[in-house]
PDB file of N, CA and C in Angstrom:
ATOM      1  N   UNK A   1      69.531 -98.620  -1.939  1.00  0.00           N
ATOM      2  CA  UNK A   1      69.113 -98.581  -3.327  1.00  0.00           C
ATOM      3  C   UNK A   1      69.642 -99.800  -4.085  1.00  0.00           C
ATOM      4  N   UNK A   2      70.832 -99.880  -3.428  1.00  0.00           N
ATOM      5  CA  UNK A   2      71.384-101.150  -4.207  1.00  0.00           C
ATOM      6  C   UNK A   2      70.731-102.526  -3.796  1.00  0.00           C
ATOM      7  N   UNK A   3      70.696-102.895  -2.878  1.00  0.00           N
ATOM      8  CA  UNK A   3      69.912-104.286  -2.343  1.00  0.00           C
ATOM      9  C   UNK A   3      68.384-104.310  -2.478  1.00  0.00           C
ATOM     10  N   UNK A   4      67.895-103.157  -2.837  1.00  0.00           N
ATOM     11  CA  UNK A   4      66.458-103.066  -2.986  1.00  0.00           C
ATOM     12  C   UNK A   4      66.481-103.248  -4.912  1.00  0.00           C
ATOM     13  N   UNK A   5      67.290-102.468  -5.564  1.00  0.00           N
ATOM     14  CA  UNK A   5      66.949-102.815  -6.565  1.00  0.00           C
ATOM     15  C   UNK A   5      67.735-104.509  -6.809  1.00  0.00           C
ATOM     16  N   UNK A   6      68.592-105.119  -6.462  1.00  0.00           N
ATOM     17  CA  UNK A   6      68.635-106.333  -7.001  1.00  0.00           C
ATOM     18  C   UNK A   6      67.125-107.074  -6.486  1.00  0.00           C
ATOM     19  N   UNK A   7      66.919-107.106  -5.269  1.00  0.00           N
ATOM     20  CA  UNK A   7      65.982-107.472  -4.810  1.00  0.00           C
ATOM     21  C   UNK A   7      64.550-107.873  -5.771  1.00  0.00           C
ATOM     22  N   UNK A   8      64.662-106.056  -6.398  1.00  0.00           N
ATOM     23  CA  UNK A   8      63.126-106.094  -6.808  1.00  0.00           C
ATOM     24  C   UNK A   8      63.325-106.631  -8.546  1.00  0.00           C
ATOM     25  N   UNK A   9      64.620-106.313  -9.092  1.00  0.00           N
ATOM     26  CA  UNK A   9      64.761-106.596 -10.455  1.00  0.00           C
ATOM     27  C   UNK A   9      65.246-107.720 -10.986  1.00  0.00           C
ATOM     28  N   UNK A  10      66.007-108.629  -9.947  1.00  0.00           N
ATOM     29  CA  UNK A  10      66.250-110.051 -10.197  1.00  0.00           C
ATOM     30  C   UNK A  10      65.864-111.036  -9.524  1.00  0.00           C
ATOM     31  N   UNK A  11      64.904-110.843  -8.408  1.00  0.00           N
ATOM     32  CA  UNK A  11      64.687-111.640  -7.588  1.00  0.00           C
ATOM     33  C   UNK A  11      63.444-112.121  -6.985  1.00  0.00           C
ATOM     34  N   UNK A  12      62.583-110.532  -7.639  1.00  0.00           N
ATOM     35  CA  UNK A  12      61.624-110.898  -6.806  1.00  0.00           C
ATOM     36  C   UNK A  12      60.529-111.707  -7.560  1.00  0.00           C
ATOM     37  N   UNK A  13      59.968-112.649  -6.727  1.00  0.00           N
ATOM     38  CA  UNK A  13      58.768-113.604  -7.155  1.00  0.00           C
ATOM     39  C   UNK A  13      59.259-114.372  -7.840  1.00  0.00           C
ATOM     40  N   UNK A  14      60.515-114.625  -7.986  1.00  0.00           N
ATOM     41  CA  UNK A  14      61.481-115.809  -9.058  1.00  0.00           C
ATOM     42  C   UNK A  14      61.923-116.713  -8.401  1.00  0.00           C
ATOM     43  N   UNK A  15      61.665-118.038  -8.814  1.00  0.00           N
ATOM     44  CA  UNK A  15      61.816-119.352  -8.207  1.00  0.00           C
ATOM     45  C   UNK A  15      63.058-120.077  -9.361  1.00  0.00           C
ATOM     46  N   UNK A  16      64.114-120.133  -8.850  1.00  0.00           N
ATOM     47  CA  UNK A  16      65.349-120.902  -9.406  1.00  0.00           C
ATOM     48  C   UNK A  16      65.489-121.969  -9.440  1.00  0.00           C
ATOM     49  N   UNK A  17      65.900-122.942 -10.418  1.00  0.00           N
ATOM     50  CA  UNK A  17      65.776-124.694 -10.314  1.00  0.00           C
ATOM     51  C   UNK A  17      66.574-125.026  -9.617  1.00  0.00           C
ATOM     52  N   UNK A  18      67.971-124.054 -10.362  1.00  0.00           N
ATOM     53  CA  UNK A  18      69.653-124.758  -9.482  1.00  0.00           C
ATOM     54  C   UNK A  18      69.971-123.341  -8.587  1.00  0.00           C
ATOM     55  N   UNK A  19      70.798-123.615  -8.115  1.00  0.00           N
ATOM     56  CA  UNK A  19      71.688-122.242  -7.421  1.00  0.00           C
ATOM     57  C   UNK A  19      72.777-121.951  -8.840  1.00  0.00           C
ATOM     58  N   UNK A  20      72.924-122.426  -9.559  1.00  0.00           N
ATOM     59  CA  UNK A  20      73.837-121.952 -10.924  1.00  0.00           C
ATOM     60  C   UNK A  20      72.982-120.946 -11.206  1.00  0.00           C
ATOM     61  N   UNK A  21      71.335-121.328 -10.908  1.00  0.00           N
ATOM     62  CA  UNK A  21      70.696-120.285 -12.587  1.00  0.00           C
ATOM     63  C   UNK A  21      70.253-118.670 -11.308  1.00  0.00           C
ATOM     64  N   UNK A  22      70.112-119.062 -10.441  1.00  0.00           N
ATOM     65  CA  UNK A  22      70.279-117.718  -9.376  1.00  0.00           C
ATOM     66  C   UNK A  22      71.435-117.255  -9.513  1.00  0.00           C
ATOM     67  N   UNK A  23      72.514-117.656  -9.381  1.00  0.00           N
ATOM     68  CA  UNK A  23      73.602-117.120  -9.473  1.00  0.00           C
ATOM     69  C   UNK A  23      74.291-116.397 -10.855  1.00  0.00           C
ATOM     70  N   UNK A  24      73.875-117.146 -12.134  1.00  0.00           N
ATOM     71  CA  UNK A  24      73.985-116.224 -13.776  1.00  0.00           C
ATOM     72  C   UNK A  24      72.569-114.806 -13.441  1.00  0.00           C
ATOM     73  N   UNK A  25      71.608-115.472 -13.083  1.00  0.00           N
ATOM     74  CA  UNK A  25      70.988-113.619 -12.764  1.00  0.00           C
ATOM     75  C   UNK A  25      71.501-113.103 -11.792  1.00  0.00           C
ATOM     76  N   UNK A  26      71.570-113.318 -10.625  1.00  0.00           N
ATOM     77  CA  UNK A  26      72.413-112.066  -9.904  1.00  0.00           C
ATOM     78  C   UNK A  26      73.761-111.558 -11.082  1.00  0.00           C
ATOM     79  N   UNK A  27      74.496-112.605 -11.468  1.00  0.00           N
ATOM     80  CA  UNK A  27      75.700-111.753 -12.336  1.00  0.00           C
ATOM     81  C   UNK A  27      75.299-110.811 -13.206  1.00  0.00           C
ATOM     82  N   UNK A  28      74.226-111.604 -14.284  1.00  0.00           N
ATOM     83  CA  UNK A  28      73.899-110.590 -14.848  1.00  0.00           C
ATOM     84  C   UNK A  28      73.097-109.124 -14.679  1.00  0.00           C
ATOM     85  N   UNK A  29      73.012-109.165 -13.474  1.00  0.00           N
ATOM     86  CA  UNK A  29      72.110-107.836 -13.109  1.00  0.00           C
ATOM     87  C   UNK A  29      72.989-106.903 -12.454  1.00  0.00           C
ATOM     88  N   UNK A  30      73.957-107.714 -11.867  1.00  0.00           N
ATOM     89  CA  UNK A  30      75.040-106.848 -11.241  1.00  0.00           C
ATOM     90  C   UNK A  30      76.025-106.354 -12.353  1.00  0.00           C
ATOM     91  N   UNK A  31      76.427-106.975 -13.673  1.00  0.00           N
ATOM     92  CA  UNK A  31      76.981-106.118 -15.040  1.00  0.00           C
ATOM     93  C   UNK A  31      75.776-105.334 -15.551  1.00  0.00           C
ATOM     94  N   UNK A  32      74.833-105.614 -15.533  1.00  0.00           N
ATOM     95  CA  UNK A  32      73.889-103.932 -16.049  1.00  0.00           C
ATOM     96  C   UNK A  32      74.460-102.792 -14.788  1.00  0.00           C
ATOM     97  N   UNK A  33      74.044-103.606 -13.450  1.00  0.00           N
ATOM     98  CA  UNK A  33      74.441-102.315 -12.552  1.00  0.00           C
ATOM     99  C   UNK A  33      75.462-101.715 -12.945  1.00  0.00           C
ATOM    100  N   UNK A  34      76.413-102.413 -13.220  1.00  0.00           N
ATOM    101  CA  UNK A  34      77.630-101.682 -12.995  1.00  0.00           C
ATOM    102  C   UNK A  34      78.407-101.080 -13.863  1.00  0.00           C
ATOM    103  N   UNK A  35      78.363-101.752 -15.262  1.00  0.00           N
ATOM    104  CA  UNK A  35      78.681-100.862 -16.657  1.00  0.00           C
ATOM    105  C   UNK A  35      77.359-100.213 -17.477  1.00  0.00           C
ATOM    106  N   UNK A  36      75.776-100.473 -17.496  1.00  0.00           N
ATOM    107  CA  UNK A  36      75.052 -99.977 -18.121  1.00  0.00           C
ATOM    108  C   UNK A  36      73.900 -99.410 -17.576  1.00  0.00           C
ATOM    109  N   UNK A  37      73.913 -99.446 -16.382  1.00  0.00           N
ATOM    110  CA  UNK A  37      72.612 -98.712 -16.134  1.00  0.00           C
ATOM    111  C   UNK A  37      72.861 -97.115 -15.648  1.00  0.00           C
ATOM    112  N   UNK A  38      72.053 -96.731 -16.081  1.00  0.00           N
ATOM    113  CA  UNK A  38      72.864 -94.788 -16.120  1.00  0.00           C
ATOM    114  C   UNK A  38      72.656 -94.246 -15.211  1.00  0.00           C
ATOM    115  N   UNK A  39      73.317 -93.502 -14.857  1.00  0.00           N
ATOM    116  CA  UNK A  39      73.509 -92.512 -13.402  1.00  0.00           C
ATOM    117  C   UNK A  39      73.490 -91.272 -13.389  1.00  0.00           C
ATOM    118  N   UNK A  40      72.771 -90.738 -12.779  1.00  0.00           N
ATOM    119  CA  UNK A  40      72.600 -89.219 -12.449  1.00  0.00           C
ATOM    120  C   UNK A  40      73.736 -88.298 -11.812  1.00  0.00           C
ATOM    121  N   UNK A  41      74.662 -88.938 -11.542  1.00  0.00           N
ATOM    122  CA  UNK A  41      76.112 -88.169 -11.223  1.00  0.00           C
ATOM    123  C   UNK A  41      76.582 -88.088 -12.022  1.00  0.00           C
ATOM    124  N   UNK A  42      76.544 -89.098 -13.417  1.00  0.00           N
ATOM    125  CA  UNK A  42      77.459 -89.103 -14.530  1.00  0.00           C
ATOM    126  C   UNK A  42      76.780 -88.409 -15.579  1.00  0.00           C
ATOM    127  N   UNK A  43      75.308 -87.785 -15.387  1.00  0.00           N
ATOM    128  CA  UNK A  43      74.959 -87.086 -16.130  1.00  0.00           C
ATOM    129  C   UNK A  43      74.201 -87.852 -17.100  1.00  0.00           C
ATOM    130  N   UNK A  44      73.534 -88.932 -16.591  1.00  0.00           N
ATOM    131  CA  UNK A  44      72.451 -90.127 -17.082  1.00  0.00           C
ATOM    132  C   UNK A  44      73.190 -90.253 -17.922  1.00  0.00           C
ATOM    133  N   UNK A  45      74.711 -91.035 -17.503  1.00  0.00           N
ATOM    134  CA  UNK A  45      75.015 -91.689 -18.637  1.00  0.00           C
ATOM    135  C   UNK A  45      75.731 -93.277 -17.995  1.00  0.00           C
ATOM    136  N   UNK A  46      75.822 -94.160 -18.523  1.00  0.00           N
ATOM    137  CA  UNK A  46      75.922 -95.401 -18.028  1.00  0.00           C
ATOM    138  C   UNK A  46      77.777 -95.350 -18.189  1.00  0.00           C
ATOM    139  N   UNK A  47      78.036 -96.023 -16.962  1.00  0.00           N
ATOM    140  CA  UNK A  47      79.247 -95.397 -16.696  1.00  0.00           C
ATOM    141  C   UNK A  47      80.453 -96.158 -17.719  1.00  0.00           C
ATOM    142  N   UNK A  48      80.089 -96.883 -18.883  1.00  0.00           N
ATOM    143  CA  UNK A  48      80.699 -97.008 -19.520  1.00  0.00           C
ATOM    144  C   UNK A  48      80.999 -95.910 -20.894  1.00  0.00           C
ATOM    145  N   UNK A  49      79.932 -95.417 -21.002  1.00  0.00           N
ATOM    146  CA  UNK A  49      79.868 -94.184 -21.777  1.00  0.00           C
ATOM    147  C   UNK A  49      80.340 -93.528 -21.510  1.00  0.00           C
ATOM    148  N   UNK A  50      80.454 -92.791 -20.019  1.00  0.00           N
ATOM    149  CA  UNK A  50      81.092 -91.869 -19.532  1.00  0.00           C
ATOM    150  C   UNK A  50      82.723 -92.178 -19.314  1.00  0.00           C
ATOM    151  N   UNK A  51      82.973 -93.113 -19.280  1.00  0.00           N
ATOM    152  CA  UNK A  51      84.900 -93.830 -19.477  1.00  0.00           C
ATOM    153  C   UNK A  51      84.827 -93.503 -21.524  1.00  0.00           C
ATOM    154  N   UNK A  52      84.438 -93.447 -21.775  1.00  0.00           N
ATOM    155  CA  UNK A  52      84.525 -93.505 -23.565  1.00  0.00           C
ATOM    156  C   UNK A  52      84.591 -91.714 -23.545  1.00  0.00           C
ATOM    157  N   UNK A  53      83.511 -91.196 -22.755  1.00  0.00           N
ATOM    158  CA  UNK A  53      83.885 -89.669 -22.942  1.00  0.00           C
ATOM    159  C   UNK A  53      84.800 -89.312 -22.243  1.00  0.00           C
ATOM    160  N   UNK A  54      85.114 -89.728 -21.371  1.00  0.00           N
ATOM    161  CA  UNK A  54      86.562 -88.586 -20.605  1.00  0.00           C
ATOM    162  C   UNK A  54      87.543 -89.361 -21.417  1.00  0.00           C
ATOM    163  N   UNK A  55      87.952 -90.689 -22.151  1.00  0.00           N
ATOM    164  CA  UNK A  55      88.697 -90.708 -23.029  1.00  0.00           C
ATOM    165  C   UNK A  55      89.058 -90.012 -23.880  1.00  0.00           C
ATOM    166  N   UNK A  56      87.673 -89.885 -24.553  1.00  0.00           N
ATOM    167  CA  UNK A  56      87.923 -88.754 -26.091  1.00  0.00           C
ATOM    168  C   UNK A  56      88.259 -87.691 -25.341  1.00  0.00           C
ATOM    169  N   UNK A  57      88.138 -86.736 -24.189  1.00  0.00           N
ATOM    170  CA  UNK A  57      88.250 -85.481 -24.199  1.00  0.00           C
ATOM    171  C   UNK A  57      89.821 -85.684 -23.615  1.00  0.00           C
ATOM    172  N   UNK A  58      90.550 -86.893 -22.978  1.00  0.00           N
ATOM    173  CA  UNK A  58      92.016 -86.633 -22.586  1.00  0.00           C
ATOM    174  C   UNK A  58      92.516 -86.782 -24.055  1.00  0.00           C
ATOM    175  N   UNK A  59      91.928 -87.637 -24.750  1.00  0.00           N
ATOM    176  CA  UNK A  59      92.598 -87.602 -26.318  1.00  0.00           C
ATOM    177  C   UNK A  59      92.725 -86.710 -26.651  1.00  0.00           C
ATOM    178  N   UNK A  60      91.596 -85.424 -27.073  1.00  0.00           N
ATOM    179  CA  UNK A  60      91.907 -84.378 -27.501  1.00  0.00           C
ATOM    180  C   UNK A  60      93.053 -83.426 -26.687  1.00  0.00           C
ATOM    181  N   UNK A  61      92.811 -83.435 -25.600  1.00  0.00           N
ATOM    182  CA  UNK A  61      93.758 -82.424 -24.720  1.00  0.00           C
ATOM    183  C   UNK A  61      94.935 -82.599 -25.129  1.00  0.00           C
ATOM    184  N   UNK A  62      95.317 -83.823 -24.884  1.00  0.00           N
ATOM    185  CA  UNK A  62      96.521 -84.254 -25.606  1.00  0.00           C
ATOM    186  C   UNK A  62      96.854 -84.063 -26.883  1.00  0.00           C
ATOM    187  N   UNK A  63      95.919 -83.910 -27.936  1.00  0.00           N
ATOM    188  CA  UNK A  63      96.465 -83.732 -29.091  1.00  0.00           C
ATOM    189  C   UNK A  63      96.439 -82.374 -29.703  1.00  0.00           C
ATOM    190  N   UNK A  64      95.853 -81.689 -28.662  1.00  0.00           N
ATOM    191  CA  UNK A  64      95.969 -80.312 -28.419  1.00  0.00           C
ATOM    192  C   UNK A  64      97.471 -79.667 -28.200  1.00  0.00           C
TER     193      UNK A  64
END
């Protein structure tokens, strides 16, 4: 899933001038992967959201 979607979402049919400007899209597609694109384990939520909610809820416990 993972090599198929970089594949198909940064790569495919795209012709690069330098290896710099291939290389800023792979980065940038690999930070959507990895802090914003949402996940069905986390409860379609992008796993930065989901670090912001188990924050607030140890906050509260704690201030419980």
């Amino acid at each position: 899933s993972f090599w198929q979607g970089l594949k198909r979402k940064a790569m495919h049919q795209r012709l690069f001038s330098t290896m710099r400007q291939a290389r800023l899209e792979i980065f940038q597609w690999l930070t959507y992967y990895n802090a914003r694109r949402r996940h069905s384990s986390l409860g379609y939520l992008s796993p930065a959201e989901f670090e912001q909610q188990q924050q607030r809820a140890h906050t509260l416990t704690l201030a419980a």
